[in-house]
PDB file of N, CA and C in Angstrom:
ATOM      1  N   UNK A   1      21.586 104.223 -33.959  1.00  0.00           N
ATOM      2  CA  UNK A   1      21.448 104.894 -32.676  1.00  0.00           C
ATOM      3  C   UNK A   1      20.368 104.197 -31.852  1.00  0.00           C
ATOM      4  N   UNK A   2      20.448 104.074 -30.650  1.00  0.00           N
ATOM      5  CA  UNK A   2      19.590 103.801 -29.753  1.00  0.00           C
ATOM      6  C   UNK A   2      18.212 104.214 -29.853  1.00  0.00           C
ATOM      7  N   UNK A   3      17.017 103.980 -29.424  1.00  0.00           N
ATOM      8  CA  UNK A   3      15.599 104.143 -29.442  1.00  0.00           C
ATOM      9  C   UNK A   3      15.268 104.656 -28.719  1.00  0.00           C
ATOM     10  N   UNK A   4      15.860 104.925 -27.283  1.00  0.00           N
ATOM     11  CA  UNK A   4      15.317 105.417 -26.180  1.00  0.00           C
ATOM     12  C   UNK A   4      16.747 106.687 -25.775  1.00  0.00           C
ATOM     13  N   UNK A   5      15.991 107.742 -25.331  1.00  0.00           N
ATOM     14  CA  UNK A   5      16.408 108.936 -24.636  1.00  0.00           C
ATOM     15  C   UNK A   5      18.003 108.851 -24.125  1.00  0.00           C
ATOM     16  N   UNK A   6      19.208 109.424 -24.598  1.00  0.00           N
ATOM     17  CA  UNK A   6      20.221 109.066 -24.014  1.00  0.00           C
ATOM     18  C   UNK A   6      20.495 110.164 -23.547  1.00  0.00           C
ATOM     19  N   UNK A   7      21.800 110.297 -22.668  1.00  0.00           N
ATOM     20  CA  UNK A   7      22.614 111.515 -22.029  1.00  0.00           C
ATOM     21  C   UNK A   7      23.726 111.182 -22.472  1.00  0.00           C
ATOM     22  N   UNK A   8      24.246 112.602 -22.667  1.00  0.00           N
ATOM     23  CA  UNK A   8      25.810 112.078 -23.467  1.00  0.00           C
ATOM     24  C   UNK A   8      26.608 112.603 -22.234  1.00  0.00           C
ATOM     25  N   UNK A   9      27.872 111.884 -21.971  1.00  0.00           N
ATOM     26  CA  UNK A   9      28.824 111.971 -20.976  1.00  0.00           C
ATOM     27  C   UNK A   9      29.821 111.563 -21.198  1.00  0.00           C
ATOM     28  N   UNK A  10      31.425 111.511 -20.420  1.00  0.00           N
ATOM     29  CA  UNK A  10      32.601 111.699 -20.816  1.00  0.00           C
ATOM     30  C   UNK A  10      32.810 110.578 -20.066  1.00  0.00           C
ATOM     31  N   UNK A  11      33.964 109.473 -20.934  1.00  0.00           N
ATOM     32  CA  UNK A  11      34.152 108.368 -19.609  1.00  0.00           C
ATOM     33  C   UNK A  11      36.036 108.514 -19.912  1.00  0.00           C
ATOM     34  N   UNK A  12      36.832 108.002 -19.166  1.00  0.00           N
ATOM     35  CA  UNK A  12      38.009 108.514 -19.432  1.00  0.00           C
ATOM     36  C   UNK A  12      38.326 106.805 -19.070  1.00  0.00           C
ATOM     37  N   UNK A  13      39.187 106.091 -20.174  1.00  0.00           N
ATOM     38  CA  UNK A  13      39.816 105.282 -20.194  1.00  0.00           C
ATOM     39  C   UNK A  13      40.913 105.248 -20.201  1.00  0.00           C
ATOM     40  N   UNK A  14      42.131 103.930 -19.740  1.00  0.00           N
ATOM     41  CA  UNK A  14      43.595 103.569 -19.925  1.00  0.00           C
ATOM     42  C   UNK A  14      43.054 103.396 -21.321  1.00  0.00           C
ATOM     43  N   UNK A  15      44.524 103.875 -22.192  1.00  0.00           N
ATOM     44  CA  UNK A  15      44.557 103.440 -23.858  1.00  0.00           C
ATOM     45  C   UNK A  15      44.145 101.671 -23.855  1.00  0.00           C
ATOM     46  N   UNK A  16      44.814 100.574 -23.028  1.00  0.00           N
ATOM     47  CA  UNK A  16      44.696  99.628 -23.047  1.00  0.00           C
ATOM     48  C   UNK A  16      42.923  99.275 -22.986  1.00  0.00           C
ATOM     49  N   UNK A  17      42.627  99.946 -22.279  1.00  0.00           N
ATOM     50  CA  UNK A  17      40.614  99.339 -22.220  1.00  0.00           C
ATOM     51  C   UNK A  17      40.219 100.172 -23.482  1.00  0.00           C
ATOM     52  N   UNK A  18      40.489 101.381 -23.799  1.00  0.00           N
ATOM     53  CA  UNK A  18      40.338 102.077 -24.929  1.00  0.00           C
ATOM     54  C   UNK A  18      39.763 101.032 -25.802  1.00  0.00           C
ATOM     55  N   UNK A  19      41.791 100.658 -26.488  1.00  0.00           N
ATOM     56  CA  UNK A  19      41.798  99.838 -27.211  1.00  0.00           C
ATOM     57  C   UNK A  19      41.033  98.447 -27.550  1.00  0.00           C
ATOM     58  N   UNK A  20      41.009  97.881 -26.236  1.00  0.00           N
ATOM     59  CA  UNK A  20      40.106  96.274 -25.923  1.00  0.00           C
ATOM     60  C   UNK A  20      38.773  96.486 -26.571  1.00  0.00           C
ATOM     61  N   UNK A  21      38.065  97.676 -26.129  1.00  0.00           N
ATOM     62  CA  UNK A  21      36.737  98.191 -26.277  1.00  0.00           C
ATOM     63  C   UNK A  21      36.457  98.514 -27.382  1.00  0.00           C
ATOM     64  N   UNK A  22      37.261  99.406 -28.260  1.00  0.00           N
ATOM     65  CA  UNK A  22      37.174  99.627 -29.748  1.00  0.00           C
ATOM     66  C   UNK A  22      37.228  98.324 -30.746  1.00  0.00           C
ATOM     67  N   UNK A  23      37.971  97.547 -30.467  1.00  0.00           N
ATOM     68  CA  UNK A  23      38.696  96.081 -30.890  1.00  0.00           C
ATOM     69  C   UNK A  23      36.871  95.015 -30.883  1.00  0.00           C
ATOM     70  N   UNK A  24      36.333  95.646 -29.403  1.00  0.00           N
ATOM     71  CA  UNK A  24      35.052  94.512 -29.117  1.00  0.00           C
ATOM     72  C   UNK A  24      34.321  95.133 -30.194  1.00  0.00           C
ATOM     73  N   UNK A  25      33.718  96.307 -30.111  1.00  0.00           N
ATOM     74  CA  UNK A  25      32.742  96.777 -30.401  1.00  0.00           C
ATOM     75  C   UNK A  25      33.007  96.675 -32.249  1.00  0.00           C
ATOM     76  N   UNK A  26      33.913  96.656 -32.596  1.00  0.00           N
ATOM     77  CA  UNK A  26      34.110  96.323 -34.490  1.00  0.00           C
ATOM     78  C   UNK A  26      33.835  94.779 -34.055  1.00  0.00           C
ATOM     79  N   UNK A  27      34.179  93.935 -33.440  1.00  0.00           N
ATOM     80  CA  UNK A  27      34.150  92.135 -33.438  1.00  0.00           C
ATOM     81  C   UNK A  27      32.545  91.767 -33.437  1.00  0.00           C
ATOM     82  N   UNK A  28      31.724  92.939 -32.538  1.00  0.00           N
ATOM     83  CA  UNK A  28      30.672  92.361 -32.052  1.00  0.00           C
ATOM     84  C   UNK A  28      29.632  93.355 -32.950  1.00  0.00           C
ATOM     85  N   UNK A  29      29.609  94.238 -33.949  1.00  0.00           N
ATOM     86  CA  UNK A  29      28.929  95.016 -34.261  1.00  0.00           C
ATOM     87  C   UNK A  29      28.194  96.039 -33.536  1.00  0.00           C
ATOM     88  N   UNK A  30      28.810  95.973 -32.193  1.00  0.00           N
ATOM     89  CA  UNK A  30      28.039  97.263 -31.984  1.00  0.00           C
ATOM     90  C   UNK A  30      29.189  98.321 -31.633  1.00  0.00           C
ATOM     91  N   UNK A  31      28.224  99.499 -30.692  1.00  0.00           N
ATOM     92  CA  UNK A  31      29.083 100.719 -30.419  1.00  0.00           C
ATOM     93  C   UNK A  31      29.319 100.854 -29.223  1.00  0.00           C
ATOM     94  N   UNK A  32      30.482 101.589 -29.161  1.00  0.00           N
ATOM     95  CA  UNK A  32      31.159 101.568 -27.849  1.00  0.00           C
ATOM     96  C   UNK A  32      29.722 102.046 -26.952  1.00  0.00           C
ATOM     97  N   UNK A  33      29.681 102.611 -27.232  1.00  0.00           N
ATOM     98  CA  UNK A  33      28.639 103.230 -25.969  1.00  0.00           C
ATOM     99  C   UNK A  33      27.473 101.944 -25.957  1.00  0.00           C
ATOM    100  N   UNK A  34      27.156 101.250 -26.672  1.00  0.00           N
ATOM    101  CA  UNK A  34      26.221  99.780 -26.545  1.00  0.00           C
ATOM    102  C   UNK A  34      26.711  99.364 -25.428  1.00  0.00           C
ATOM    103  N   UNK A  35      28.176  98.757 -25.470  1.00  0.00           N
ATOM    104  CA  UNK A  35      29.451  97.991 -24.815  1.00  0.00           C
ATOM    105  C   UNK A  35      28.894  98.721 -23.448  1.00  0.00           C
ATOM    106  N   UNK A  36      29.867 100.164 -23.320  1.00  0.00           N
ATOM    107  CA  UNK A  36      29.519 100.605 -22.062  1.00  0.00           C
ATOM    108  C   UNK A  36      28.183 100.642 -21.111  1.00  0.00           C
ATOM    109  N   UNK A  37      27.090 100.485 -21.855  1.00  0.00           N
ATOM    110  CA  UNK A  37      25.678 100.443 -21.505  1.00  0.00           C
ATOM    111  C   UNK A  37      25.314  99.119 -20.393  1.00  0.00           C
ATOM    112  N   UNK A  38      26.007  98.410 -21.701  1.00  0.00           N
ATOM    113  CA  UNK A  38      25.456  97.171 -20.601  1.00  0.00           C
ATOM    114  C   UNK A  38      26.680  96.840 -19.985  1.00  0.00           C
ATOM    115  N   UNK A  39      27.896  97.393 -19.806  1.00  0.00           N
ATOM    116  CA  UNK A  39      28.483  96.585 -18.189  1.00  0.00           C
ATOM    117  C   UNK A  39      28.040  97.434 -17.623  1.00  0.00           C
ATOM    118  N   UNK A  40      27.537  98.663 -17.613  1.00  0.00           N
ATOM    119  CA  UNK A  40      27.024  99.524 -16.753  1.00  0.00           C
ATOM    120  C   UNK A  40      25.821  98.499 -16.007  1.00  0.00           C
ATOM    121  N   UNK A  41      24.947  98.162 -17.108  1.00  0.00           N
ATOM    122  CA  UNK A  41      23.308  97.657 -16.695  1.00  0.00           C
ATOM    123  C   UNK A  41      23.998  96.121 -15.560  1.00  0.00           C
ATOM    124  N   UNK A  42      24.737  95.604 -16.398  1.00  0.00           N
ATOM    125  CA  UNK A  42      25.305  94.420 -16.013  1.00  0.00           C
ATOM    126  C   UNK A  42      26.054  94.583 -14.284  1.00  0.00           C
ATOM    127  N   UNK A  43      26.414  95.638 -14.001  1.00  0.00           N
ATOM    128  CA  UNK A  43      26.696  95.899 -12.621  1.00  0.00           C
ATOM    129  C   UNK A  43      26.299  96.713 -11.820  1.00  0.00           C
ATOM    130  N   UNK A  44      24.657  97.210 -12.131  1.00  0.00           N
ATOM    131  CA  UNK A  44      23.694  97.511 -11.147  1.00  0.00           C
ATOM    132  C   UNK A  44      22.998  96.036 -10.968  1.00  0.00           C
ATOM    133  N   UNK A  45      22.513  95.047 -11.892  1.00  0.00           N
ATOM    134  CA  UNK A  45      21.849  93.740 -11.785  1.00  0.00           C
ATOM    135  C   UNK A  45      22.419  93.112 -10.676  1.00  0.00           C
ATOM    136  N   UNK A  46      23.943  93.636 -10.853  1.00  0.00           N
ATOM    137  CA  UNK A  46      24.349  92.658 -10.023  1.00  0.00           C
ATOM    138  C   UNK A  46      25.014  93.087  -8.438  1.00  0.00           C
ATOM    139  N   UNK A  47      24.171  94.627  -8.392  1.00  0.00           N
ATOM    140  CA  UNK A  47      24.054  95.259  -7.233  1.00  0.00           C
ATOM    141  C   UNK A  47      23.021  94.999  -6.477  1.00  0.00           C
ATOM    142  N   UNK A  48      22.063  95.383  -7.562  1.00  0.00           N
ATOM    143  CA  UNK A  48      20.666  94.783  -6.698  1.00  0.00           C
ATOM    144  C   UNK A  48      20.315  93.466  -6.186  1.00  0.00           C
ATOM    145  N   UNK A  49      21.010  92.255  -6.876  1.00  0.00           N
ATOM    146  CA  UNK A  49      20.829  90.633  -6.570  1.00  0.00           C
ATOM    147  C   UNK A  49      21.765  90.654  -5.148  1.00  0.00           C
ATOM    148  N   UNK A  50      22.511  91.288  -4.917  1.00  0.00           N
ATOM    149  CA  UNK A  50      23.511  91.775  -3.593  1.00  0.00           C
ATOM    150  C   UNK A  50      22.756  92.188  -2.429  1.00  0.00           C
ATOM    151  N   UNK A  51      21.832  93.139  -2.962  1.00  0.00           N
ATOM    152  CA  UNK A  51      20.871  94.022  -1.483  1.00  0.00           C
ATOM    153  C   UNK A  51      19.849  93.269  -1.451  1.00  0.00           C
ATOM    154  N   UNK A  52      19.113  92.041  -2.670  1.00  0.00           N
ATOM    155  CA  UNK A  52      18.363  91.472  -2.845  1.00  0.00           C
ATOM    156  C   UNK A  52      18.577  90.497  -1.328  1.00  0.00           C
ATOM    157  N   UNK A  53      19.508  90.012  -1.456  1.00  0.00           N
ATOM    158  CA  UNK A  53      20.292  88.627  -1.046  1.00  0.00           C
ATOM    159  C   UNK A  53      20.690  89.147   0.682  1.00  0.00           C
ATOM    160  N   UNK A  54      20.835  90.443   0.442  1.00  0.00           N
ATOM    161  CA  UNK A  54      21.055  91.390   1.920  1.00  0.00           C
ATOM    162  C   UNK A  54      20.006  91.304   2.570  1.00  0.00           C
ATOM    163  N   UNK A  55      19.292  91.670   2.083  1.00  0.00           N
ATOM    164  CA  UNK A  55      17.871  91.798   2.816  1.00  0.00           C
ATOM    165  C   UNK A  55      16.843  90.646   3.355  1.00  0.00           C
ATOM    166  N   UNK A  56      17.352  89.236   2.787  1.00  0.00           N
ATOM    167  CA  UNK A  56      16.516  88.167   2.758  1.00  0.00           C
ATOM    168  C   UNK A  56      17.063  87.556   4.124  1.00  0.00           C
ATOM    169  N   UNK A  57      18.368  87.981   4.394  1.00  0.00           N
ATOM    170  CA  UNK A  57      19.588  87.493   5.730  1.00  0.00           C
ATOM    171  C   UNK A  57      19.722  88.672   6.480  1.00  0.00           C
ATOM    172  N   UNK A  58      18.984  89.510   6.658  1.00  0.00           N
ATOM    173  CA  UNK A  58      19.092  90.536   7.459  1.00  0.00           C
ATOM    174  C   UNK A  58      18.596  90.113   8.830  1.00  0.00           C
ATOM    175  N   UNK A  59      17.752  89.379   9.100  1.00  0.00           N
ATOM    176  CA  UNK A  59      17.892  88.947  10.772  1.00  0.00           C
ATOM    177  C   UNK A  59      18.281  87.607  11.015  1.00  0.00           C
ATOM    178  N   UNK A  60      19.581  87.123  10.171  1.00  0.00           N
ATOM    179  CA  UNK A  60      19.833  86.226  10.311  1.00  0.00           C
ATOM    180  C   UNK A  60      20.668  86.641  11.713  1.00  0.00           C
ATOM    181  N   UNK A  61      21.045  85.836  12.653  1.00  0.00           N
ATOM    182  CA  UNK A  61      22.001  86.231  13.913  1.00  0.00           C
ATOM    183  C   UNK A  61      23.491  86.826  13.071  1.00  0.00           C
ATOM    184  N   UNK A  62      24.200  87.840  13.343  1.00  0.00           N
ATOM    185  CA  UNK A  62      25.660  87.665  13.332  1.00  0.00           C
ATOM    186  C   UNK A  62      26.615  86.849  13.805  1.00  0.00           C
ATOM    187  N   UNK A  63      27.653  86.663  13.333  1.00  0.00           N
ATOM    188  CA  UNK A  63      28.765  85.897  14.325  1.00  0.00           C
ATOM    189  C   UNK A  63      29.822  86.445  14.007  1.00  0.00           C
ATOM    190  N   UNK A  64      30.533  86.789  15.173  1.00  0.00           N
ATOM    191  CA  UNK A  64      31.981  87.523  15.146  1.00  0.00           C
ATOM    192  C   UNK A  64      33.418  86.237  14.282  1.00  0.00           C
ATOM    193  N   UNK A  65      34.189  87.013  13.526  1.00  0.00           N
ATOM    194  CA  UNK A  65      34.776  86.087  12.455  1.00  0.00           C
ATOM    195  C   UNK A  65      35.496  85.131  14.120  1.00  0.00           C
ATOM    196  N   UNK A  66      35.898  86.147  15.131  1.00  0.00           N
ATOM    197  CA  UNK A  66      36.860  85.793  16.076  1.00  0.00           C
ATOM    198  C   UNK A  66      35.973  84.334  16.568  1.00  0.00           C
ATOM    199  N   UNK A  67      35.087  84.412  17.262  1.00  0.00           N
ATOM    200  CA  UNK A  67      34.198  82.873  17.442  1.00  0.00           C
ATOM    201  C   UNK A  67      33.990  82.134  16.339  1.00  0.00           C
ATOM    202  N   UNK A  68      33.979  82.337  15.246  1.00  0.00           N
ATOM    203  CA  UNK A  68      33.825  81.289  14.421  1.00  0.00           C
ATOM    204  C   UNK A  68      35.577  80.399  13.948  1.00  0.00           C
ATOM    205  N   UNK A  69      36.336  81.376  14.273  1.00  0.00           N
ATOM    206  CA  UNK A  69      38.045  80.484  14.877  1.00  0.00           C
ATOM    207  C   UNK A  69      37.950  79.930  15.872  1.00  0.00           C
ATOM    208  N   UNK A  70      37.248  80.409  16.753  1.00  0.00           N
ATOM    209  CA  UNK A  70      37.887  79.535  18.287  1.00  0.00           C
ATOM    210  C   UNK A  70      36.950  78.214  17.859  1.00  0.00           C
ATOM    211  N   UNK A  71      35.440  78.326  17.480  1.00  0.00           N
ATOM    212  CA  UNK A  71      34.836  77.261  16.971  1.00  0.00           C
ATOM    213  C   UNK A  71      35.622  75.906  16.350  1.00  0.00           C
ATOM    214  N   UNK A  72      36.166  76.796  15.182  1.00  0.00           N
ATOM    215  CA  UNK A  72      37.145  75.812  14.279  1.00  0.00           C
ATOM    216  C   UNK A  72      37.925  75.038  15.521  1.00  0.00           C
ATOM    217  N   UNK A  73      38.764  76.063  15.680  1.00  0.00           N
ATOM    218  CA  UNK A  73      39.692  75.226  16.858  1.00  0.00           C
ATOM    219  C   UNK A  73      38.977  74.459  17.722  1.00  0.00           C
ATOM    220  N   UNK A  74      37.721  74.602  18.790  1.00  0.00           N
ATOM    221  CA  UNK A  74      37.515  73.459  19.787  1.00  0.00           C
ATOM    222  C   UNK A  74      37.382  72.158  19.040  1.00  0.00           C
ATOM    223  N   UNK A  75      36.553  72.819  17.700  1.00  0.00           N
ATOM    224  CA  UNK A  75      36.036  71.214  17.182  1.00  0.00           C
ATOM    225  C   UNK A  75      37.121  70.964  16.420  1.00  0.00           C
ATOM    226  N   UNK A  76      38.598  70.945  16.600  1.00  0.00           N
ATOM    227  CA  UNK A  76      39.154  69.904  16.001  1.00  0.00           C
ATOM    228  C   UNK A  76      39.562  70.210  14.481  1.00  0.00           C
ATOM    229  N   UNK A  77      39.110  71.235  13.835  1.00  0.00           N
ATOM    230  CA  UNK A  77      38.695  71.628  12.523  1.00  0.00           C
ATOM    231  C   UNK A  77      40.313  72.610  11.946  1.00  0.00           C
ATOM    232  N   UNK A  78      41.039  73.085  12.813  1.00  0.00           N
ATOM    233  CA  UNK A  78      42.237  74.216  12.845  1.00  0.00           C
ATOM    234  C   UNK A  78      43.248  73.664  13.725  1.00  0.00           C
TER     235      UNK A  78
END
């Protein structure tokens, strides 16, 4: 069992991820709920490197997608 404080909760899978997941967690020695832990952890990391990355380009200027076509097109590019 884990070392630190858990909450127990219900996750509802397709039999197919079920299965994949039961299949990992005997291959890799651990437990499903290990498994689930970290794609959980694994896709807040990679939420925050997102708002991280948001925030560093936040006064970068915008450009409308529509001018960055006509762009393409004057220069030759479309």
């Amino acid at each position: 069992m884990m070392a630190y404080e858990t909450k127990r909760t219900t996750v509802y899978l397709s039999p197919a991820l079920h299965r994949a997941l039961r299949v990992k967690a005997l291959e890799t020695d651990q437990s499903m709920s290990e498994l689930i832990q970290e794609a959980i952890r694994l896709s807040l990391a990679e939420d925050a490197i997102d708002f991280a990355a948001y925030d560093e380009r936040r006064d970068e200027p915008s450009v409308a997608y529509k001018d960055v076509v006509k762009n393409l097109r004057r220069d030759g590019k479309i």
